[in-house]
PDB file of N, CA and C in Angstrom:
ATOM      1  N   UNK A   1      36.101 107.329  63.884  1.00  0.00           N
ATOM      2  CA  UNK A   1      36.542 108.663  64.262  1.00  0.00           C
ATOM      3  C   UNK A   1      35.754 109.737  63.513  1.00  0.00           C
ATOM      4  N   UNK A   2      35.675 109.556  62.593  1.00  0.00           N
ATOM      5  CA  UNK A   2      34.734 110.228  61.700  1.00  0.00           C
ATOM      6  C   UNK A   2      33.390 110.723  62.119  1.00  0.00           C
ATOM      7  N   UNK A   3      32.609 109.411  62.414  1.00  0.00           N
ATOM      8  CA  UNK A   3      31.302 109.332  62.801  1.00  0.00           C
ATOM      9  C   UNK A   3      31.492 110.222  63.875  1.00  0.00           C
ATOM     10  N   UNK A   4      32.592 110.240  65.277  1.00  0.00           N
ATOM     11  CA  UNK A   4      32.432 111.043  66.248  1.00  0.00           C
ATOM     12  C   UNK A   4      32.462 112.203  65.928  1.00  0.00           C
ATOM     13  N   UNK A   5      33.276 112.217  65.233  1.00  0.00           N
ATOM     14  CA  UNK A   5      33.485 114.186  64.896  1.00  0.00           C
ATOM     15  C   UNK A   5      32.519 114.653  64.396  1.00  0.00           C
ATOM     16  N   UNK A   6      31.444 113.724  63.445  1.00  0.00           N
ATOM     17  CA  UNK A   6      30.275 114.642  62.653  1.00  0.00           C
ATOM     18  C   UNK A   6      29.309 115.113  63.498  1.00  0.00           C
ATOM     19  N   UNK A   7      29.251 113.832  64.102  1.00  0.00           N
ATOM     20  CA  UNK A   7      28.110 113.860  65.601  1.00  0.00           C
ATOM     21  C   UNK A   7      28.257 114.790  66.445  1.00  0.00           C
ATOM     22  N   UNK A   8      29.347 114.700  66.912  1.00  0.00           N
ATOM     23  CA  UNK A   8      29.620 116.147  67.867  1.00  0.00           C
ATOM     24  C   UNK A   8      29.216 117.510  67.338  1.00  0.00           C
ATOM     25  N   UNK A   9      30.214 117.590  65.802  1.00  0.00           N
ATOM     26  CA  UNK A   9      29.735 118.794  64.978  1.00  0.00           C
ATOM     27  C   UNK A   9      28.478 119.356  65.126  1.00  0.00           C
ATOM     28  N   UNK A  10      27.292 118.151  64.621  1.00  0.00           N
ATOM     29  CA  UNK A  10      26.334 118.350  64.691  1.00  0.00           C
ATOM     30  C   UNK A  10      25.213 118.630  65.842  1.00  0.00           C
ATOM     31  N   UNK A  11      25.816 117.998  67.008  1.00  0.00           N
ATOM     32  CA  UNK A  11      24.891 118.816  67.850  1.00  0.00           C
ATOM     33  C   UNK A  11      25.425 120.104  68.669  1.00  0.00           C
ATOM     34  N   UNK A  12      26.856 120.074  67.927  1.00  0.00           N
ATOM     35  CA  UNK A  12      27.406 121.727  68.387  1.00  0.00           C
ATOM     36  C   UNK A  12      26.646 123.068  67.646  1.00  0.00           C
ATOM     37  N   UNK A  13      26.348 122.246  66.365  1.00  0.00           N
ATOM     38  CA  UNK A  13      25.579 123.407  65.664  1.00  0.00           C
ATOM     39  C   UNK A  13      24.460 123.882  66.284  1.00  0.00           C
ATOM     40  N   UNK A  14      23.545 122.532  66.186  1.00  0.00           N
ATOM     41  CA  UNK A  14      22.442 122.782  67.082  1.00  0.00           C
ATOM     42  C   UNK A  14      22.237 123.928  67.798  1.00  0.00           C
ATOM     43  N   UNK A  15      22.986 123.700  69.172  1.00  0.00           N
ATOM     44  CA  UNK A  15      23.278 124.148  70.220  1.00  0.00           C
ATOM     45  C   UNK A  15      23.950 125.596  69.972  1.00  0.00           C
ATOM     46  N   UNK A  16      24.787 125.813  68.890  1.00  0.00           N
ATOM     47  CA  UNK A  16      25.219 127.371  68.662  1.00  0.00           C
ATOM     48  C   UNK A  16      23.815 128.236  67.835  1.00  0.00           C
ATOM     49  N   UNK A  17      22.920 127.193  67.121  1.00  0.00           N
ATOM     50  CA  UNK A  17      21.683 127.857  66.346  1.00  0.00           C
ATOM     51  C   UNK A  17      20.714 127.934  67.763  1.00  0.00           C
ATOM     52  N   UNK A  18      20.763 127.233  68.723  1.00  0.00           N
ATOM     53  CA  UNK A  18      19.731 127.635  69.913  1.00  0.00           C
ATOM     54  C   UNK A  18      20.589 129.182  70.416  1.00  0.00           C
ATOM     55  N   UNK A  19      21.806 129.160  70.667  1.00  0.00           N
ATOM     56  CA  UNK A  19      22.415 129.959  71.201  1.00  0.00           C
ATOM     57  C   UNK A  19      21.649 131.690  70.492  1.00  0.00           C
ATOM     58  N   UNK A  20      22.141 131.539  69.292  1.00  0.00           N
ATOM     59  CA  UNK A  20      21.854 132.861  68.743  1.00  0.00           C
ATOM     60  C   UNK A  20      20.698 132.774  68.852  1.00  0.00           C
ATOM     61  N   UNK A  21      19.575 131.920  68.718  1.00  0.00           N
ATOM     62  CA  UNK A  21      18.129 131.625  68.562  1.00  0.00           C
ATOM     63  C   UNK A  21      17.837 132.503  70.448  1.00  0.00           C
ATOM     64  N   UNK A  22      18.212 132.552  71.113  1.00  0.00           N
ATOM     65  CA  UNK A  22      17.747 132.940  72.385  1.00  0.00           C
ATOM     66  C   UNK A  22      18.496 134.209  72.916  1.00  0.00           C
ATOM     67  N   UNK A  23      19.827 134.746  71.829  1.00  0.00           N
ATOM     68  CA  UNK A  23      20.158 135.945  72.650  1.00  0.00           C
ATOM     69  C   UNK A  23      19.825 136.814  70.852  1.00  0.00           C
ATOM     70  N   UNK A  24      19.027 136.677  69.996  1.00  0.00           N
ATOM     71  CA  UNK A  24      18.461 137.036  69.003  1.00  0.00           C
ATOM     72  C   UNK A  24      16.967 137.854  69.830  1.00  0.00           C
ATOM     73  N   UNK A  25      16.591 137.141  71.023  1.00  0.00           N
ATOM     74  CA  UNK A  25      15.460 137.248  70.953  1.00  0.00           C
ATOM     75  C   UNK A  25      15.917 138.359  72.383  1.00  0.00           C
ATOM     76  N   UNK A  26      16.514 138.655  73.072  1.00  0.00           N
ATOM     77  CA  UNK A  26      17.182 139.277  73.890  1.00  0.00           C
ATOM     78  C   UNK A  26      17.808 140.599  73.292  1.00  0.00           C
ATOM     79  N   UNK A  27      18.364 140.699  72.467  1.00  0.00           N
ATOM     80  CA  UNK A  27      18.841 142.074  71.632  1.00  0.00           C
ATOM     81  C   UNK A  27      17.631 142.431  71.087  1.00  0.00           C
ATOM     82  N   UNK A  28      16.841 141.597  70.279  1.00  0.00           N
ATOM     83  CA  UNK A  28      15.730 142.583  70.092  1.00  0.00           C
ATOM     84  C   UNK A  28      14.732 142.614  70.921  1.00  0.00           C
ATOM     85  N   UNK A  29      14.934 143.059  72.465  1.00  0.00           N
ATOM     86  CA  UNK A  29      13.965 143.478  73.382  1.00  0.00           C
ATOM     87  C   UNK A  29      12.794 142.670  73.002  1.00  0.00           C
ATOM     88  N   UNK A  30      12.568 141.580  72.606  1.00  0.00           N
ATOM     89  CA  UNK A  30      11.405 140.436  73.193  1.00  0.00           C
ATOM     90  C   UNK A  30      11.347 140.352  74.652  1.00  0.00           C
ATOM     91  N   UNK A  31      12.487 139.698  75.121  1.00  0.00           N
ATOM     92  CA  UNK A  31      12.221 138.758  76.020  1.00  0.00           C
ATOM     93  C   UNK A  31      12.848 139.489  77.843  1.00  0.00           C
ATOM     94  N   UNK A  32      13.154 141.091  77.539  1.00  0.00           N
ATOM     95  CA  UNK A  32      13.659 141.829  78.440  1.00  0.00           C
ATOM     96  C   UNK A  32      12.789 142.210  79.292  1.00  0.00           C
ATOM     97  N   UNK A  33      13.638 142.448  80.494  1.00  0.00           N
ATOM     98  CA  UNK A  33      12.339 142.649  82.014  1.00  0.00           C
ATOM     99  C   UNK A  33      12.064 144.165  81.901  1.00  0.00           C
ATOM    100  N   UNK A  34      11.235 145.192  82.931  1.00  0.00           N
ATOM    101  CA  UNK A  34      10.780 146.335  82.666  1.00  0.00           C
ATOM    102  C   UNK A  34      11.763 146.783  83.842  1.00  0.00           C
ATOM    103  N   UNK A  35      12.941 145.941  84.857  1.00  0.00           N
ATOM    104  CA  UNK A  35      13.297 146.677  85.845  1.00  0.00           C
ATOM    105  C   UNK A  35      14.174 147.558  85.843  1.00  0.00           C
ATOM    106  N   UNK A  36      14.816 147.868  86.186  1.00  0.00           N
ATOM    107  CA  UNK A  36      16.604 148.643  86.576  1.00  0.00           C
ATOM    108  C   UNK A  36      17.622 148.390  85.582  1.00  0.00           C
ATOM    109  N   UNK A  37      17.627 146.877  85.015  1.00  0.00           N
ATOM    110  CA  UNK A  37      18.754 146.620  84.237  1.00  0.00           C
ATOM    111  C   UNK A  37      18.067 146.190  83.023  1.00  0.00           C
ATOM    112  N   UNK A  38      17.205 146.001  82.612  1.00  0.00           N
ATOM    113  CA  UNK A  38      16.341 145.539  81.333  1.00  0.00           C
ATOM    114  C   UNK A  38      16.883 144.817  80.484  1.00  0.00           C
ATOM    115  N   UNK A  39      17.822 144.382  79.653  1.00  0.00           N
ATOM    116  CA  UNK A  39      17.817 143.409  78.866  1.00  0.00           C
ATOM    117  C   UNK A  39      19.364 143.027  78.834  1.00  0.00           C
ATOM    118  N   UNK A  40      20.169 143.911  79.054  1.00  0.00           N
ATOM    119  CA  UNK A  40      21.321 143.674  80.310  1.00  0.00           C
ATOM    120  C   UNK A  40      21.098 142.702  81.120  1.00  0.00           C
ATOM    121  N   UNK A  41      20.403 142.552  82.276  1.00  0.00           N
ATOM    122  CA  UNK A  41      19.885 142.290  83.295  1.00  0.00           C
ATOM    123  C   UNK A  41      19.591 140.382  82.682  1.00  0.00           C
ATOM    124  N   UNK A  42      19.154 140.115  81.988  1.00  0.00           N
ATOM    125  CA  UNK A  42      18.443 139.577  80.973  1.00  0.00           C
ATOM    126  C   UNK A  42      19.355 138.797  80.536  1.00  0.00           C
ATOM    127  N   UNK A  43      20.386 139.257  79.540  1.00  0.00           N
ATOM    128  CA  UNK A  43      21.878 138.594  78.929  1.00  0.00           C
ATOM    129  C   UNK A  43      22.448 138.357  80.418  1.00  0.00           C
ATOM    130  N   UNK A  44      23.099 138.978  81.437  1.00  0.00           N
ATOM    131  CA  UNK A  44      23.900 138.271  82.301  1.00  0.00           C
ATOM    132  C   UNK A  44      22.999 137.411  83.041  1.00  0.00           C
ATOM    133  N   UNK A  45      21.962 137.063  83.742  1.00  0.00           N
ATOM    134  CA  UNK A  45      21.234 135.917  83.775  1.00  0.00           C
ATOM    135  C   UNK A  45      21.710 134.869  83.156  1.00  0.00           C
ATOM    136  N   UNK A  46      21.341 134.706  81.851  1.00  0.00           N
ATOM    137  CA  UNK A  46      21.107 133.706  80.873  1.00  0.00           C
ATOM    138  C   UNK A  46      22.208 133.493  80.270  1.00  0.00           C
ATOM    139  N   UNK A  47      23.277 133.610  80.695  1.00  0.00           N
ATOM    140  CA  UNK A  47      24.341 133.333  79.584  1.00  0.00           C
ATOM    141  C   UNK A  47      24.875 131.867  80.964  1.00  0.00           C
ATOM    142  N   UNK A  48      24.899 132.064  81.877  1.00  0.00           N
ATOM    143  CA  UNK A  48      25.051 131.170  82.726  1.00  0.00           C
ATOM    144  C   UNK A  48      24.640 129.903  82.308  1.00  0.00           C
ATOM    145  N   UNK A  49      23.236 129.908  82.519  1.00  0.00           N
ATOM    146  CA  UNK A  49      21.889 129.330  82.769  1.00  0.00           C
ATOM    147  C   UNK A  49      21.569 128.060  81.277  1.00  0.00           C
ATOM    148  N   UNK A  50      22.244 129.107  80.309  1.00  0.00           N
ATOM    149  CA  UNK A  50      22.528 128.811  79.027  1.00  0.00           C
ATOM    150  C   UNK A  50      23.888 127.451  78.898  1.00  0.00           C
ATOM    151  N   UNK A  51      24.659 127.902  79.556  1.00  0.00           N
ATOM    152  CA  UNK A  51      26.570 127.568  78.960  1.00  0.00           C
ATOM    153  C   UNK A  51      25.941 126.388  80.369  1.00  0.00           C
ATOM    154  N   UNK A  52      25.151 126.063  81.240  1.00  0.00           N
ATOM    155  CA  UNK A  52      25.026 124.485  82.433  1.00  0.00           C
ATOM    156  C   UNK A  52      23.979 123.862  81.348  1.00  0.00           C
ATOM    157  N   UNK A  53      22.900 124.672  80.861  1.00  0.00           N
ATOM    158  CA  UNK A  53      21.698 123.474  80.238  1.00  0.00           C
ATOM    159  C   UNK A  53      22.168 123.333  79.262  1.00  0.00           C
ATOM    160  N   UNK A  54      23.154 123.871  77.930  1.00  0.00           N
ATOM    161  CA  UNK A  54      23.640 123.230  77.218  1.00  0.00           C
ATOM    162  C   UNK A  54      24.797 122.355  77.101  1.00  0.00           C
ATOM    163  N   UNK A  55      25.795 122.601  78.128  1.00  0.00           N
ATOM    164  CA  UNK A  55      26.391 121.346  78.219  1.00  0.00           C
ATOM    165  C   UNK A  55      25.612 119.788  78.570  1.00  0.00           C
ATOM    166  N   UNK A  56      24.543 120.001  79.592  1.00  0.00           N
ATOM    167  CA  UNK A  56      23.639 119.017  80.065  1.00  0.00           C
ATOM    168  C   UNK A  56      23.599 118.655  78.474  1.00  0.00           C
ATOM    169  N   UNK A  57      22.749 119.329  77.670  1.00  0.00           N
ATOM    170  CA  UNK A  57      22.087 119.008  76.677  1.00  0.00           C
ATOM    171  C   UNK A  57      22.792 118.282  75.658  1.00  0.00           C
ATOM    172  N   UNK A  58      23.882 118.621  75.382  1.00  0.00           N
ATOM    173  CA  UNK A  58      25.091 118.426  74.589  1.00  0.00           C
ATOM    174  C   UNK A  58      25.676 116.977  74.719  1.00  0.00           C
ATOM    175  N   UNK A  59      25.619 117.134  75.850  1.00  0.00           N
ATOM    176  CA  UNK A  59      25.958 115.597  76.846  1.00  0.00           C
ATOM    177  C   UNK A  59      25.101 114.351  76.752  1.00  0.00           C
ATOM    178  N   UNK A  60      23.716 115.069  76.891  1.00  0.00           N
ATOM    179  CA  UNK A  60      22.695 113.510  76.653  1.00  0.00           C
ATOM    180  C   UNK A  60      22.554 113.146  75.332  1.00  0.00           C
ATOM    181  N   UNK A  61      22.558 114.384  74.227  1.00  0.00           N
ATOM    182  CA  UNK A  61      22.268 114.094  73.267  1.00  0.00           C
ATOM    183  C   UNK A  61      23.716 113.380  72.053  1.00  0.00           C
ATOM    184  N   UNK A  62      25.178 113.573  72.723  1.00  0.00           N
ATOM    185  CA  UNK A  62      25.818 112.685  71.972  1.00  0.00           C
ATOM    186  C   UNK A  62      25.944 111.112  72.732  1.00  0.00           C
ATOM    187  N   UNK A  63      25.746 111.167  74.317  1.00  0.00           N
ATOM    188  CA  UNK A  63      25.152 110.066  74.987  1.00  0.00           C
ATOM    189  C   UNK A  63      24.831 109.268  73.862  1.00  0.00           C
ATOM    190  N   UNK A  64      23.043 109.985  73.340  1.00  0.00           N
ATOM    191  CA  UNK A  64      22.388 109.137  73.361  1.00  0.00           C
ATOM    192  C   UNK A  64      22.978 108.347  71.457  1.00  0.00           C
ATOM    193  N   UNK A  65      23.458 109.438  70.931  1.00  0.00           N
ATOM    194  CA  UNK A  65      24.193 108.912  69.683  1.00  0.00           C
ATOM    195  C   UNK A  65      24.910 108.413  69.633  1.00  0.00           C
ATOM    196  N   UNK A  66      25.695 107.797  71.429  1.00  0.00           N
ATOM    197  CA  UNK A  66      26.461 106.532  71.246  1.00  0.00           C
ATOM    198  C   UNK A  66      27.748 106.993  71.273  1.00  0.00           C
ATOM    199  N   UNK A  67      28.170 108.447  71.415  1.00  0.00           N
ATOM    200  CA  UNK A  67      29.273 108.880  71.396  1.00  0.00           C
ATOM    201  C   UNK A  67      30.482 108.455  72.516  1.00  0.00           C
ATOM    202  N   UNK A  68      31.415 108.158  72.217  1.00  0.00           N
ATOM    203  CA  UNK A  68      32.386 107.723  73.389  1.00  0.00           C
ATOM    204  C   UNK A  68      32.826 108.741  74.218  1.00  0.00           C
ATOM    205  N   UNK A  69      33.297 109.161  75.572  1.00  0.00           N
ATOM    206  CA  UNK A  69      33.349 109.954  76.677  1.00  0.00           C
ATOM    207  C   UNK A  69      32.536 111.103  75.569  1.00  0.00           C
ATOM    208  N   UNK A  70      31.403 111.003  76.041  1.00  0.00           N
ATOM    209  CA  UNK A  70      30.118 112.468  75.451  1.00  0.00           C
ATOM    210  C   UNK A  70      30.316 113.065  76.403  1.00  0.00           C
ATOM    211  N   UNK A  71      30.359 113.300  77.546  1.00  0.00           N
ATOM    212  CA  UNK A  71      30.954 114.302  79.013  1.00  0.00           C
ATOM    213  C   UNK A  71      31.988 115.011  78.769  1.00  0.00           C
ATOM    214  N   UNK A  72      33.238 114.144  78.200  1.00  0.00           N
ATOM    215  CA  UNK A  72      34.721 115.149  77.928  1.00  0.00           C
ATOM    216  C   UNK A  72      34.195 115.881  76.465  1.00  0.00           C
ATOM    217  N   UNK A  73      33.614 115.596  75.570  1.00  0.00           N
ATOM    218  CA  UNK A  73      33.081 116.550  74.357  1.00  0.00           C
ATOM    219  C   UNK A  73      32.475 117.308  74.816  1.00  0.00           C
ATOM    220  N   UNK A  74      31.333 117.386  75.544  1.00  0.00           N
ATOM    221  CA  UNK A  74      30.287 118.161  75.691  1.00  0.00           C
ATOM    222  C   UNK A  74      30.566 119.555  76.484  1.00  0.00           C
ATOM    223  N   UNK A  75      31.053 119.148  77.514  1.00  0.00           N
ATOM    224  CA  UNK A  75      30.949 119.978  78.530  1.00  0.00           C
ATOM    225  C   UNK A  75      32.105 121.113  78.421  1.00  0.00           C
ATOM    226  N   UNK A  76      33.374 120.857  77.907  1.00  0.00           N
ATOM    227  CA  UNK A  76      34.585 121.587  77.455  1.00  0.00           C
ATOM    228  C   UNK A  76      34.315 122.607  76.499  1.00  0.00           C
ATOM    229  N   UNK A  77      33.601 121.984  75.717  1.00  0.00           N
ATOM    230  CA  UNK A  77      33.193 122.466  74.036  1.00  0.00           C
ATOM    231  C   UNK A  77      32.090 123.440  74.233  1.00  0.00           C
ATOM    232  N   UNK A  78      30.871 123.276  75.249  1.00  0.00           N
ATOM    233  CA  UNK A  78      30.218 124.535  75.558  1.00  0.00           C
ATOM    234  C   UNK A  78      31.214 125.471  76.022  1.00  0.00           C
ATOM    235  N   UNK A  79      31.940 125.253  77.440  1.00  0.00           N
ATOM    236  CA  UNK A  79      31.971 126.448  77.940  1.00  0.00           C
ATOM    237  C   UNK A  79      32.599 127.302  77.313  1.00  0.00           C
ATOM    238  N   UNK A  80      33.917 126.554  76.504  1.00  0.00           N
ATOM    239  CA  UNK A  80      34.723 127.191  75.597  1.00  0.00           C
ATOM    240  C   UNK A  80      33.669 128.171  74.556  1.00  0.00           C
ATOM    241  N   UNK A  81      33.058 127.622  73.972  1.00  0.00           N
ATOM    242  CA  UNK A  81      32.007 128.266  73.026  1.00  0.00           C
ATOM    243  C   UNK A  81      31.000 129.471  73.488  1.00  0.00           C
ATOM    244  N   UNK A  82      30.503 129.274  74.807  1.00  0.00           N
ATOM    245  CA  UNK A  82      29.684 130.378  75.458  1.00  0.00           C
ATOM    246  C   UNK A  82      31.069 131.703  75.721  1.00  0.00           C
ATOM    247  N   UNK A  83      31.932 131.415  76.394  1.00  0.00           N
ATOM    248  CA  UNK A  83      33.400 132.292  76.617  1.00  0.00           C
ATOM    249  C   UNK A  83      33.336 132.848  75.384  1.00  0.00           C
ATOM    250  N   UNK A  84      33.698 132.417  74.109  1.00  0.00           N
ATOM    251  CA  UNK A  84      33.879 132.857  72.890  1.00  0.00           C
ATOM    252  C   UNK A  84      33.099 133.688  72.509  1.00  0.00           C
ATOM    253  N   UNK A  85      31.647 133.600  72.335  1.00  0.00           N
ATOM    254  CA  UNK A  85      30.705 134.191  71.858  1.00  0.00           C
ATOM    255  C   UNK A  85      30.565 135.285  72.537  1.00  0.00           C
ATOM    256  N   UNK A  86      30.359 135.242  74.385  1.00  0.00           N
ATOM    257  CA  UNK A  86      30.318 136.578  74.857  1.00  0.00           C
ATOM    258  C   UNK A  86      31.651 137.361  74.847  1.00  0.00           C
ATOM    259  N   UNK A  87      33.266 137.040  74.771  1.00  0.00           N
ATOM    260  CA  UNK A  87      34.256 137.791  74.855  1.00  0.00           C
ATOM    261  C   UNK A  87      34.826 138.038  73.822  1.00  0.00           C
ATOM    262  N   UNK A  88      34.482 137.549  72.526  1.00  0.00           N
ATOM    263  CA  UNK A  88      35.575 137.660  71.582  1.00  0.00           C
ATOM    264  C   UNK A  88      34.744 137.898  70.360  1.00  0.00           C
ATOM    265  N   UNK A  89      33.266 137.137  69.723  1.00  0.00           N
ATOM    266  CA  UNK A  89      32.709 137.272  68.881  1.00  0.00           C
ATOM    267  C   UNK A  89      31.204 138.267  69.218  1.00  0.00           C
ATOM    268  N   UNK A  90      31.028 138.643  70.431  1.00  0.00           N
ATOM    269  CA  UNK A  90      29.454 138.809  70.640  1.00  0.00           C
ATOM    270  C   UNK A  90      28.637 138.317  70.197  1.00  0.00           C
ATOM    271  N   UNK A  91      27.337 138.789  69.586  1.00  0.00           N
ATOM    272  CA  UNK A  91      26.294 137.792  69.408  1.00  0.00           C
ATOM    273  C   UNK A  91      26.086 138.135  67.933  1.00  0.00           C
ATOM    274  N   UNK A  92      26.648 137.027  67.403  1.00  0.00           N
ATOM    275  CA  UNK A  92      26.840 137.080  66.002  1.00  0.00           C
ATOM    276  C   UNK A  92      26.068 135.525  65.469  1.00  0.00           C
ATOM    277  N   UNK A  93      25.092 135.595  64.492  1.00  0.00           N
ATOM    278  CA  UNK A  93      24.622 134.137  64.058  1.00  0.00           C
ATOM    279  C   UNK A  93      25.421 133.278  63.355  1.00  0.00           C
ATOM    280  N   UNK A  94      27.061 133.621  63.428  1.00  0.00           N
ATOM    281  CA  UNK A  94      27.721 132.546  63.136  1.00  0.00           C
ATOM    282  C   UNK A  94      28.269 132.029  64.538  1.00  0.00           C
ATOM    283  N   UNK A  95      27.074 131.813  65.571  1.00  0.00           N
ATOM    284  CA  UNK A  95      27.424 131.054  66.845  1.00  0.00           C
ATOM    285  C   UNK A  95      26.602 129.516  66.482  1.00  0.00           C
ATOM    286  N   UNK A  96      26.356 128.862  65.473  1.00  0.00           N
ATOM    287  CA  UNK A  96      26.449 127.738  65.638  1.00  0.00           C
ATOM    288  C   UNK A  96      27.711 126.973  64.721  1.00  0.00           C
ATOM    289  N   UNK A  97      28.992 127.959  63.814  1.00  0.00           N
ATOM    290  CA  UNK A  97      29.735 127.560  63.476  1.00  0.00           C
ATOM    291  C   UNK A  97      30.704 127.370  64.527  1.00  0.00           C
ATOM    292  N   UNK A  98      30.782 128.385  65.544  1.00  0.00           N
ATOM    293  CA  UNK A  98      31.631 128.392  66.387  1.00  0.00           C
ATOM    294  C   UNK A  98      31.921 127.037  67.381  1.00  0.00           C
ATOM    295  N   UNK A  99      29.917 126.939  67.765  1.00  0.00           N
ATOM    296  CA  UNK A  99      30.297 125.765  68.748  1.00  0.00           C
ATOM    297  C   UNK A  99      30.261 124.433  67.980  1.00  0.00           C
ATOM    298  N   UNK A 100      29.824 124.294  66.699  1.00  0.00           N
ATOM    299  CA  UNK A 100      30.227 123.135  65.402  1.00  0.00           C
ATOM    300  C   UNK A 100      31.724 122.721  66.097  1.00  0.00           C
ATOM    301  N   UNK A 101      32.160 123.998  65.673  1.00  0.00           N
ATOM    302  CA  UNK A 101      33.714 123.728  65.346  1.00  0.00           C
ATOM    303  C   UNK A 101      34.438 123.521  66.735  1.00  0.00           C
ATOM    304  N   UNK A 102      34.050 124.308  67.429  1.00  0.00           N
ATOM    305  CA  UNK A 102      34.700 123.436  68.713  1.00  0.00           C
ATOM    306  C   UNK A 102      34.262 122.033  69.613  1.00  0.00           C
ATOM    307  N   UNK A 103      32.967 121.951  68.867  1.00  0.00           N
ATOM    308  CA  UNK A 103      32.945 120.481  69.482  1.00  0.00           C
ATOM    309  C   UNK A 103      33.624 119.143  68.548  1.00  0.00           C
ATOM    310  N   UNK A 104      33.719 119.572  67.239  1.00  0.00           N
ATOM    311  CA  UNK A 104      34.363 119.047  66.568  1.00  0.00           C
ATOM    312  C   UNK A 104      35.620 118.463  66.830  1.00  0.00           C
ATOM    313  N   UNK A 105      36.376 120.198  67.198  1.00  0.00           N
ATOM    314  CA  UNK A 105      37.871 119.628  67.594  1.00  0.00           C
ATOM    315  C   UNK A 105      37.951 119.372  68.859  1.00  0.00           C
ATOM    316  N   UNK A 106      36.884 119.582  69.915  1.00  0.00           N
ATOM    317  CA  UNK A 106      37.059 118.387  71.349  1.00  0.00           C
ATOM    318  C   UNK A 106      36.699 117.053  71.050  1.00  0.00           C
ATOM    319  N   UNK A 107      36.020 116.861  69.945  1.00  0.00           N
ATOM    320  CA  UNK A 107      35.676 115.172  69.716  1.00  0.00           C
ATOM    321  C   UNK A 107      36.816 114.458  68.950  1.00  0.00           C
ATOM    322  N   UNK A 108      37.571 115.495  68.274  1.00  0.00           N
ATOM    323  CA  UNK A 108      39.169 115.261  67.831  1.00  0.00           C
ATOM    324  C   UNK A 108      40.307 114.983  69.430  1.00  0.00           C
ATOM    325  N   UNK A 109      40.058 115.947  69.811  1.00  0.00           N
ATOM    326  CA  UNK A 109      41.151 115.562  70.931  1.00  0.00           C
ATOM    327  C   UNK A 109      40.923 114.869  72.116  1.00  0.00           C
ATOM    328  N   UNK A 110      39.872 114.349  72.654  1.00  0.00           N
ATOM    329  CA  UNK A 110      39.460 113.565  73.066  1.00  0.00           C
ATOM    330  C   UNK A 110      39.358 112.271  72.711  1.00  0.00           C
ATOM    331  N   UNK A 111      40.013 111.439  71.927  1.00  0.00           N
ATOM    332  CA  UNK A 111      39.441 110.790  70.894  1.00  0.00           C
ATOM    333  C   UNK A 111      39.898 109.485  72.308  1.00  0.00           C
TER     334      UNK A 111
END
């Protein structure tokens, strides 16, 4: 039980350090378009796009660590975590504690 929960933890972090790692680069007008909605435009895109390839991601990678139902961890524990970050915390770089901790406690209640 242990082993699951660290594992999960750990690629929740991951996945919350990619998180801020890509809307880091979005607030500071890197990666914003020149049109109508500019970096607006930009965040609602990608927050989608973000909360499907990281559950994917989340998913193969406790898969591949052998994790038991890695689908019921993975996929719960993003969306919950993307929801969080855009409605309640914004984009704060303690978004890989957030999704740590909630994949943690889906690899707890899932058990």
């Amino acid at each position: 039980m242990g082993r699951r929960v660290a594992l999960a933890a750990g690629v929740g972090a991951l996945l919350g350090l990619a998180w801020w790692g890509v809307f880091h680069l979005i607030s500071n007008e890197v990666v914003c378009t020149d049109d109508e909605w500019g970096c607006l435009g930009t965040f609602v895109m990608t927050v989608p796009v973000f909360a499907v390839v990281g559950a994917v991601l989340g998913w193969l990678a406790l898969r591949f660590l052998g994790v038991s139902r890695a689908g019921l961890v993975a996929v719960p524990a993003t969306l919950m975590a993307v929801v969080a970050m855009v409605f309640l915390l914004q984009l704060s770089p303690v978004g890989f504690l957030v999704f740590a901790g909630l994949y943690a406690l889906i690899a707890v209640l899932t058990r």
